[in-house]
C-alpha atoms as a PDB file:
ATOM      1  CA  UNK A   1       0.000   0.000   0.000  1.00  0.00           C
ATOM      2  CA  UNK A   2       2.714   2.388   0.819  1.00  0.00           C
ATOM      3  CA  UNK A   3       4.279   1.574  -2.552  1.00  0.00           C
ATOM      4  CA  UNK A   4       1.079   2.562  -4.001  1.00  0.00           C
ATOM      5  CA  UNK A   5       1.234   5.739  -2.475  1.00  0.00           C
ATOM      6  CA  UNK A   6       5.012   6.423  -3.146  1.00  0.00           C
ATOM      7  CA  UNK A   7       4.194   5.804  -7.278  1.00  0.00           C
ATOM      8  CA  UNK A   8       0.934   8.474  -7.341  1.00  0.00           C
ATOM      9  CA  UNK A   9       3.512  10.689  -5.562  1.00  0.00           C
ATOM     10  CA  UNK A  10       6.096  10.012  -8.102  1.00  0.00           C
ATOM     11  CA  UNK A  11       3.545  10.447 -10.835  1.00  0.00           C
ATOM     12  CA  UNK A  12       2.131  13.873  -9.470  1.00  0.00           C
ATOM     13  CA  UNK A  13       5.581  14.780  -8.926  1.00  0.00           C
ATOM     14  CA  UNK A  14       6.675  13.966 -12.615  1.00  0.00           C
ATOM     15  CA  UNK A  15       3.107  15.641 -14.057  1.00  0.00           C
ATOM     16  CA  UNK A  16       4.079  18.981 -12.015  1.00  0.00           C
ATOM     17  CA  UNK A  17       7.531  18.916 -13.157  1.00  0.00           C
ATOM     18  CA  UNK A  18       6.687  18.008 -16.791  1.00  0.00           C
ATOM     19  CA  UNK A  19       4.045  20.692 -16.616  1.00  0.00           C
ATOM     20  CA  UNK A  20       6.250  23.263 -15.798  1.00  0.00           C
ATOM     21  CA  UNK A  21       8.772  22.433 -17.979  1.00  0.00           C
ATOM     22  CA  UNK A  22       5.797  22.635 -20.986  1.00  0.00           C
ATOM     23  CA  UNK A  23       5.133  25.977 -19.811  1.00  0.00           C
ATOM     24  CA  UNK A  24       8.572  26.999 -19.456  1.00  0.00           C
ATOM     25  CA  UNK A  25       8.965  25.698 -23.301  1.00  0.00           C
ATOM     26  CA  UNK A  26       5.451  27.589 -24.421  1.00  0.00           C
ATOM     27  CA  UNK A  27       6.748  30.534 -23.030  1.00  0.00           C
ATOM     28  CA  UNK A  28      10.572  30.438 -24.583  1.00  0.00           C
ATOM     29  CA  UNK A  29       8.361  29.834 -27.653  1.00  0.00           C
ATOM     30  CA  UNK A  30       9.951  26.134 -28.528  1.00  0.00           C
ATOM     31  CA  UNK A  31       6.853  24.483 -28.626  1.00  0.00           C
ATOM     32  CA  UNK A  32       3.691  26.506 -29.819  1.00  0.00           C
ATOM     33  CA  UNK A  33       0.945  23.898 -28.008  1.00  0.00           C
ATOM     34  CA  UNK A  34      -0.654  26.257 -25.230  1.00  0.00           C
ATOM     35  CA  UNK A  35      -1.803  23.222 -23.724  1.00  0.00           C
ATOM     36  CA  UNK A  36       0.191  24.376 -20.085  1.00  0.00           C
ATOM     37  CA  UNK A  37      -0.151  27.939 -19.916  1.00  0.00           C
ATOM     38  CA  UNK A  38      -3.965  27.535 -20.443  1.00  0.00           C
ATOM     39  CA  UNK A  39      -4.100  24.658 -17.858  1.00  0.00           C
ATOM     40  CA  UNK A  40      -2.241  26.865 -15.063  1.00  0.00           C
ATOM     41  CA  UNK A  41      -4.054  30.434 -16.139  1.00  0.00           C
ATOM     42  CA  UNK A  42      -7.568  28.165 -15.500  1.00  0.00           C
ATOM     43  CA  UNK A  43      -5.930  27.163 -11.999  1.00  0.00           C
ATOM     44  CA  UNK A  44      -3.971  30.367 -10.879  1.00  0.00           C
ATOM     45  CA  UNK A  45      -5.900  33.388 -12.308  1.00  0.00           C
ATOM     46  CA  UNK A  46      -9.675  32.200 -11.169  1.00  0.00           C
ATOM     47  CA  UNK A  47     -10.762  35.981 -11.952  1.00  0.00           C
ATOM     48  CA  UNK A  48     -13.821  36.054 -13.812  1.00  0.00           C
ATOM     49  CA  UNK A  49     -13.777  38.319 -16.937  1.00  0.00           C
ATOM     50  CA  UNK A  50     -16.518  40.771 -15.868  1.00  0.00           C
ATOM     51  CA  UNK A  51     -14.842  40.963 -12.367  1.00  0.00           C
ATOM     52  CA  UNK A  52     -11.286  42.514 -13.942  1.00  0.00           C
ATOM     53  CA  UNK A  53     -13.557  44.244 -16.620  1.00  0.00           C
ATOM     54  CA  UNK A  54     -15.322  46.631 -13.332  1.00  0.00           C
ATOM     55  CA  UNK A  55     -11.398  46.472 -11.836  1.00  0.00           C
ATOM     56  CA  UNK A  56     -10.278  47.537 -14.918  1.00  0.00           C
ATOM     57  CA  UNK A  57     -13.219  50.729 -15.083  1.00  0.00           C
ATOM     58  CA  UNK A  58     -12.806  51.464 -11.393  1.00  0.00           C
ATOM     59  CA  UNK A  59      -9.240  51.762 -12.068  1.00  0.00           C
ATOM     60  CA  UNK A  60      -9.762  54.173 -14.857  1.00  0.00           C
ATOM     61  CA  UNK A  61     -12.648  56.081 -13.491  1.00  0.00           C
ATOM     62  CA  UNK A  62      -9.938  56.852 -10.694  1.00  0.00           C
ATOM     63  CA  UNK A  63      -7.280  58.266 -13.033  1.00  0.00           C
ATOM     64  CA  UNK A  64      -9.858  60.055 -14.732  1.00  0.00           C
ATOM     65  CA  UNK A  65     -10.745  61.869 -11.078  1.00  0.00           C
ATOM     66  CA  UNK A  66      -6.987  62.386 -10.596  1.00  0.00           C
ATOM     67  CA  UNK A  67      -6.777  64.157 -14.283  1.00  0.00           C
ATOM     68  CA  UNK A  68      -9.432  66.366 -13.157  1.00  0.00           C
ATOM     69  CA  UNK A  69      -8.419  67.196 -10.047  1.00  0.00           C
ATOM     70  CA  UNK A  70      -4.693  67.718 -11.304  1.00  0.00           C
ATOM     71  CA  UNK A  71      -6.134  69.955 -14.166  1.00  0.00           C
ATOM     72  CA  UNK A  72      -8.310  71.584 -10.758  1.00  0.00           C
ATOM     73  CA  UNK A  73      -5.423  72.228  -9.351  1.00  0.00           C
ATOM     74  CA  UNK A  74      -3.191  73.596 -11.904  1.00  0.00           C
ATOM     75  CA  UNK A  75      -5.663  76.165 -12.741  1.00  0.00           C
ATOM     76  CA  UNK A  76      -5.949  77.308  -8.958  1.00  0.00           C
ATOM     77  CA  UNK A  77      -2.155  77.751  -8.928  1.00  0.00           C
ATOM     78  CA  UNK A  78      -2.225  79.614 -12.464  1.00  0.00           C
ATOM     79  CA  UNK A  79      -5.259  81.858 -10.870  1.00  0.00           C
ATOM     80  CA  UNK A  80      -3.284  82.289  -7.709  1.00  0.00           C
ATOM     81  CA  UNK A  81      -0.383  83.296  -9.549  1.00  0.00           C
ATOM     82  CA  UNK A  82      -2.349  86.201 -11.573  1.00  0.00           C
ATOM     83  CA  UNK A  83      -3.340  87.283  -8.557  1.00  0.00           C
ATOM     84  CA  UNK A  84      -0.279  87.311  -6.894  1.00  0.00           C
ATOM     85  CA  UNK A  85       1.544  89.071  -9.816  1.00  0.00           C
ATOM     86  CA  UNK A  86      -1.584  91.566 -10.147  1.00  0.00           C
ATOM     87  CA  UNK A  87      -1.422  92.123  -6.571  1.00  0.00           C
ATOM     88  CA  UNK A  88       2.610  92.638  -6.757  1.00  0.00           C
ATOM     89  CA  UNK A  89       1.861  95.214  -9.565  1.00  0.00           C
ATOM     90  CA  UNK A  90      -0.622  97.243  -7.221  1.00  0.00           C
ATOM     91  CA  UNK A  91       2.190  97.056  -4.470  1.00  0.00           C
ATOM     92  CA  UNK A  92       4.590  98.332  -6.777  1.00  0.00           C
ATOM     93  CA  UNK A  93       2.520 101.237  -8.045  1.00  0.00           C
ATOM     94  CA  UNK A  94       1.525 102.200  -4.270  1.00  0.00           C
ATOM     95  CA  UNK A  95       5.219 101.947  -3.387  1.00  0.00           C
ATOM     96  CA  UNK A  96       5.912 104.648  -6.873  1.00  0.00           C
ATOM     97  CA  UNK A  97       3.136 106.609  -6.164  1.00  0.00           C
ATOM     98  CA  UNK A  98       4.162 107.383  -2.741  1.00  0.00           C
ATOM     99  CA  UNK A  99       7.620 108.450  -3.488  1.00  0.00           C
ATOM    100  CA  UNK A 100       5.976 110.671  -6.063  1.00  0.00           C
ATOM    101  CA  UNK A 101       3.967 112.074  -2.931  1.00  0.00           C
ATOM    102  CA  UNK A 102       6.821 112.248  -0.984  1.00  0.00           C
ATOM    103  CA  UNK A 103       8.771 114.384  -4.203  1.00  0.00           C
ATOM    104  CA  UNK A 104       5.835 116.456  -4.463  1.00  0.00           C
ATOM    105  CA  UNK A 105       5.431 117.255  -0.567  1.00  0.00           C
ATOM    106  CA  UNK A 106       9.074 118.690  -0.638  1.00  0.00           C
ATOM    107  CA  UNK A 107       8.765 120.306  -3.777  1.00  0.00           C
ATOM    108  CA  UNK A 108       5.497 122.315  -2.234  1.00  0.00           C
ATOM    109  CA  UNK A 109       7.875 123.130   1.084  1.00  0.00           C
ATOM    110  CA  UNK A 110      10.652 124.465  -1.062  1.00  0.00           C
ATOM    111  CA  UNK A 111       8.042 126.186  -2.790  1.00  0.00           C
ATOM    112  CA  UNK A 112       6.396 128.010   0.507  1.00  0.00           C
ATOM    113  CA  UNK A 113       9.918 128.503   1.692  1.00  0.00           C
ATOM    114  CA  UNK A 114      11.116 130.285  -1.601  1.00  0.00           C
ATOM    115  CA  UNK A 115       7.599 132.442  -1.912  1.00  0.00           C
ATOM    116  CA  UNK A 116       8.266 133.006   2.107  1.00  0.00           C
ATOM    117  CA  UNK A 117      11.770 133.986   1.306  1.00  0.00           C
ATOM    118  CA  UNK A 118      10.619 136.304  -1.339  1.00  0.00           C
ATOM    119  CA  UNK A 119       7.908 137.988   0.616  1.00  0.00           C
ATOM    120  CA  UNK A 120      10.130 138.707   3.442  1.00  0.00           C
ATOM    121  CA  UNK A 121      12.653 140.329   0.788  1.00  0.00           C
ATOM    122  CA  UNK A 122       9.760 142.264  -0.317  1.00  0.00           C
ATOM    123  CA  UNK A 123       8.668 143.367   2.408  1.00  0.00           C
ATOM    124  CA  UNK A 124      12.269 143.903   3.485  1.00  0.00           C
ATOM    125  CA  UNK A 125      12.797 145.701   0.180  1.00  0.00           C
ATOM    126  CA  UNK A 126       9.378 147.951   0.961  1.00  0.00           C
ATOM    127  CA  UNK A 127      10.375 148.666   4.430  1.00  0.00           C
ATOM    128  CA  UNK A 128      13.684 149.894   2.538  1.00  0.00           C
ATOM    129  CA  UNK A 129      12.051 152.287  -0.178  1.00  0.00           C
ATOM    130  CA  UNK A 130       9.556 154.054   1.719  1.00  0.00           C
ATOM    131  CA  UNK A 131      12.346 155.178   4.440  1.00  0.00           C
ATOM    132  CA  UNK A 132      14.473 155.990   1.420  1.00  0.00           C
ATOM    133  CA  UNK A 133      11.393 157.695  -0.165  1.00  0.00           C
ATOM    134  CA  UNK A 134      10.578 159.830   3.155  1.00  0.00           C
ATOM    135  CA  UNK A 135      14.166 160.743   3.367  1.00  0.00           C
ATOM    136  CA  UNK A 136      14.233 161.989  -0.293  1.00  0.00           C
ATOM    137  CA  UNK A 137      11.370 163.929   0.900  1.00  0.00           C
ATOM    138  CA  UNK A 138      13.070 165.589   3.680  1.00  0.00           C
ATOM    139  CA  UNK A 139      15.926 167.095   1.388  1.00  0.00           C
ATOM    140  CA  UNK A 140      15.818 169.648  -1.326  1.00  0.00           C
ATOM    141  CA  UNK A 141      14.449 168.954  -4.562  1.00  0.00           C
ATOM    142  CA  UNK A 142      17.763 168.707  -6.540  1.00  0.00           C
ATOM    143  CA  UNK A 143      19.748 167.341  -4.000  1.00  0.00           C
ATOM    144  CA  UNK A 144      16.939 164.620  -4.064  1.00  0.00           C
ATOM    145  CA  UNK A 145      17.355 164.170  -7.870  1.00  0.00           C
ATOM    146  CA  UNK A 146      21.047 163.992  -8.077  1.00  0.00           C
ATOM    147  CA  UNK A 147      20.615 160.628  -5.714  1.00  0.00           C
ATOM    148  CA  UNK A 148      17.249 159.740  -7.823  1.00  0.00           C
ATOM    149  CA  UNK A 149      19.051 159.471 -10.700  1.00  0.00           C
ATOM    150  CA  UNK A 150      21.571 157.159  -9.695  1.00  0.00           C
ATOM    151  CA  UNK A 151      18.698 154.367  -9.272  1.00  0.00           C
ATOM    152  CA  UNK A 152      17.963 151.796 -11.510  1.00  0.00           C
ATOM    153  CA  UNK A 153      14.936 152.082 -13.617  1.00  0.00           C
ATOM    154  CA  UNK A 154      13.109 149.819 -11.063  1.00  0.00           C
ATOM    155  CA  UNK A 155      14.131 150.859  -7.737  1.00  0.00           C
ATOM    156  CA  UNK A 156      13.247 154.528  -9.255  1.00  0.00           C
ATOM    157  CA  UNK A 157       9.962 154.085 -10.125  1.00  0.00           C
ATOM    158  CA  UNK A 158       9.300 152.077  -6.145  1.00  0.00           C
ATOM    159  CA  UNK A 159      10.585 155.000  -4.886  1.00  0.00           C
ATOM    160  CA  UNK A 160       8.656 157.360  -6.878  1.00  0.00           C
ATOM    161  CA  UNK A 161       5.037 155.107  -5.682  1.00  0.00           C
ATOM    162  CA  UNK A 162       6.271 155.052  -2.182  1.00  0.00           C
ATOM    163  CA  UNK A 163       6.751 159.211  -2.688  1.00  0.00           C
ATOM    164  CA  UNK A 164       3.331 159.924  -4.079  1.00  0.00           C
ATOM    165  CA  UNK A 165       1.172 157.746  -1.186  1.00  0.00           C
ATOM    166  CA  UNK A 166       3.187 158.966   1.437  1.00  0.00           C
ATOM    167  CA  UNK A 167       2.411 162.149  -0.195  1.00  0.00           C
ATOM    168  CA  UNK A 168      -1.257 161.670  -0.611  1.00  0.00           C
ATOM    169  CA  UNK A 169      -1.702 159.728   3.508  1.00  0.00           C
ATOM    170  CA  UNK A 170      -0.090 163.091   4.345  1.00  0.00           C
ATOM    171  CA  UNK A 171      -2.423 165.461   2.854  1.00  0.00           C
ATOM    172  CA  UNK A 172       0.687 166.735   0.905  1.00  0.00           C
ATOM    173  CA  UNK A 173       1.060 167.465  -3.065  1.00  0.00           C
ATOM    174  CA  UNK A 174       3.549 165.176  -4.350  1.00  0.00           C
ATOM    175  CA  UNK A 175       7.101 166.127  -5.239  1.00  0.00           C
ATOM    176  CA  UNK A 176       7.244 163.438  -8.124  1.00  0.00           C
ATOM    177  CA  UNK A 177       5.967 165.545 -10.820  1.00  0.00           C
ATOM    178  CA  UNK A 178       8.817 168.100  -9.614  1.00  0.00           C
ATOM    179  CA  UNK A 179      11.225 165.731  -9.311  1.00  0.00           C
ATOM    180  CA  UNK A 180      10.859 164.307 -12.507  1.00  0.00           C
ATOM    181  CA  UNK A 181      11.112 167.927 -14.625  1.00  0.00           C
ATOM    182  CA  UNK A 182      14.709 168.211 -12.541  1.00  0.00           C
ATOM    183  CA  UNK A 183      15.887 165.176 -14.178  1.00  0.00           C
ATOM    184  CA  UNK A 184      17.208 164.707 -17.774  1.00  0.00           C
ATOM    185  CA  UNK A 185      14.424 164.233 -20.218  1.00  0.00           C
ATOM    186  CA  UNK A 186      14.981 161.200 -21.620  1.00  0.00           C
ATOM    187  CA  UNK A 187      15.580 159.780 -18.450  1.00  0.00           C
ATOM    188  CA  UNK A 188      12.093 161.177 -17.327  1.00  0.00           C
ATOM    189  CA  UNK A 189      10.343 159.801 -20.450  1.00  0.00           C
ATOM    190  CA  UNK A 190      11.592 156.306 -19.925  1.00  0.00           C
ATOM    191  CA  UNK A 191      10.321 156.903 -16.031  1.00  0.00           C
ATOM    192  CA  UNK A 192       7.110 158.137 -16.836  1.00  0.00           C
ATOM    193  CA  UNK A 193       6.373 155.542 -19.709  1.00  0.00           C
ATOM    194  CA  UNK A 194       7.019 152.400 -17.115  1.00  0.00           C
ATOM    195  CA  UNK A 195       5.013 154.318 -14.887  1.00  0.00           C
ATOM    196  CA  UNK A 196       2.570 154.178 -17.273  1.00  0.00           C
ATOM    197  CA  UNK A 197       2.745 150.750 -18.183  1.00  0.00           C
ATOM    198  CA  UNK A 198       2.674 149.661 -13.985  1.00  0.00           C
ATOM    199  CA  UNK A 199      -0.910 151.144 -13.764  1.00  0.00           C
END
């Protein structure tokens, strides 16, 4: 009995090992029979058709979700980056647009300080004429001349304003017309002309 058992053992043995070596021979392409690898893919791979057919779908309905969601993403991170750059763009035309502000702001000090400077020259300069103008006053008519006439045109004529209101917030008649027939005519014309022209 046990020799019974030792020969099936032997025989499986030799069918296994024959088997494999058929498959081994199918699948170096030696022999073109098929008979093994059909015999093992009935034994090993026991899938049913339709069962790796719905694998087969689930496994491409999932990398057709990851597609999408990929192409999702990708256009969140192009959308973020617009807005990033558009938002960089703003920053940068804050940042200009302040130091423009910031140009402009001293430009508008230097501006007050220069009309500041200029009104307290002119007011300087006014202070100056009318004590010049009530000291011409104060001195003979020629005498007052002689120094008249070594004025430019400009300082002349202030003087010559200054003369006639402190003239008229006196009460007095004004010495102008006087002084002006003492100097030389052409020098007179030129005065009287811009005078003139001033009112």
């Amino acid at each position: 009995m046990q020799r019974i058992f030792s020969m099936i053992g032997i025989l499986i043995l030799l069918f296994i090992v024959s088997l494999f070596f058929l498959y081994w021979f199918e699948r170096v392409n030696l022999i073109n029979t098929n008979i093994a690898t059909r015999l093992l893919d009935s034994v090993f791979l026991r899938e049913e058709p339709e069962q790796s057919e719905a694998i087969a779908d689930a496994l491409l309905l999932e990398a057709l979700r990851i597609d999408k969601r990929s192409e999702e993403l990708n256009l969140r991170e192009s959308e973020i980056s617009k807005r990033e750059a558009e938002l960089k763009q703003k920053e940068d035309d804050l940042i200009r647009r302040e130091a423009q502000t910031v140009i402009l702001e001293e430009e508008i000090d230097e501006a007050k300080k220069s009309l500041n400077q200029q009104q307290r020259l002119f007011e300087n300069r006014s202070i100056v004429i009318n004590y010049n103008a009530q000291t011409l006053l104060n001195m003979p008519p020629q005498q007052a001349v002689d120094i008249l006439q070594g004025y430019e045109d400009q300082t002349l004529i202030d003087t010559l304003v200054a003369t006639d209101r402190i003239s008229d917030e006196n009460g007095q008649v004004s010495v102008v017309p006087l002084w002006l027939s003492l100097m030389s005519p052409k020098r007179a014309a030129t005065i009287q002309e811009k005078l003139l022209a001033r009112q």
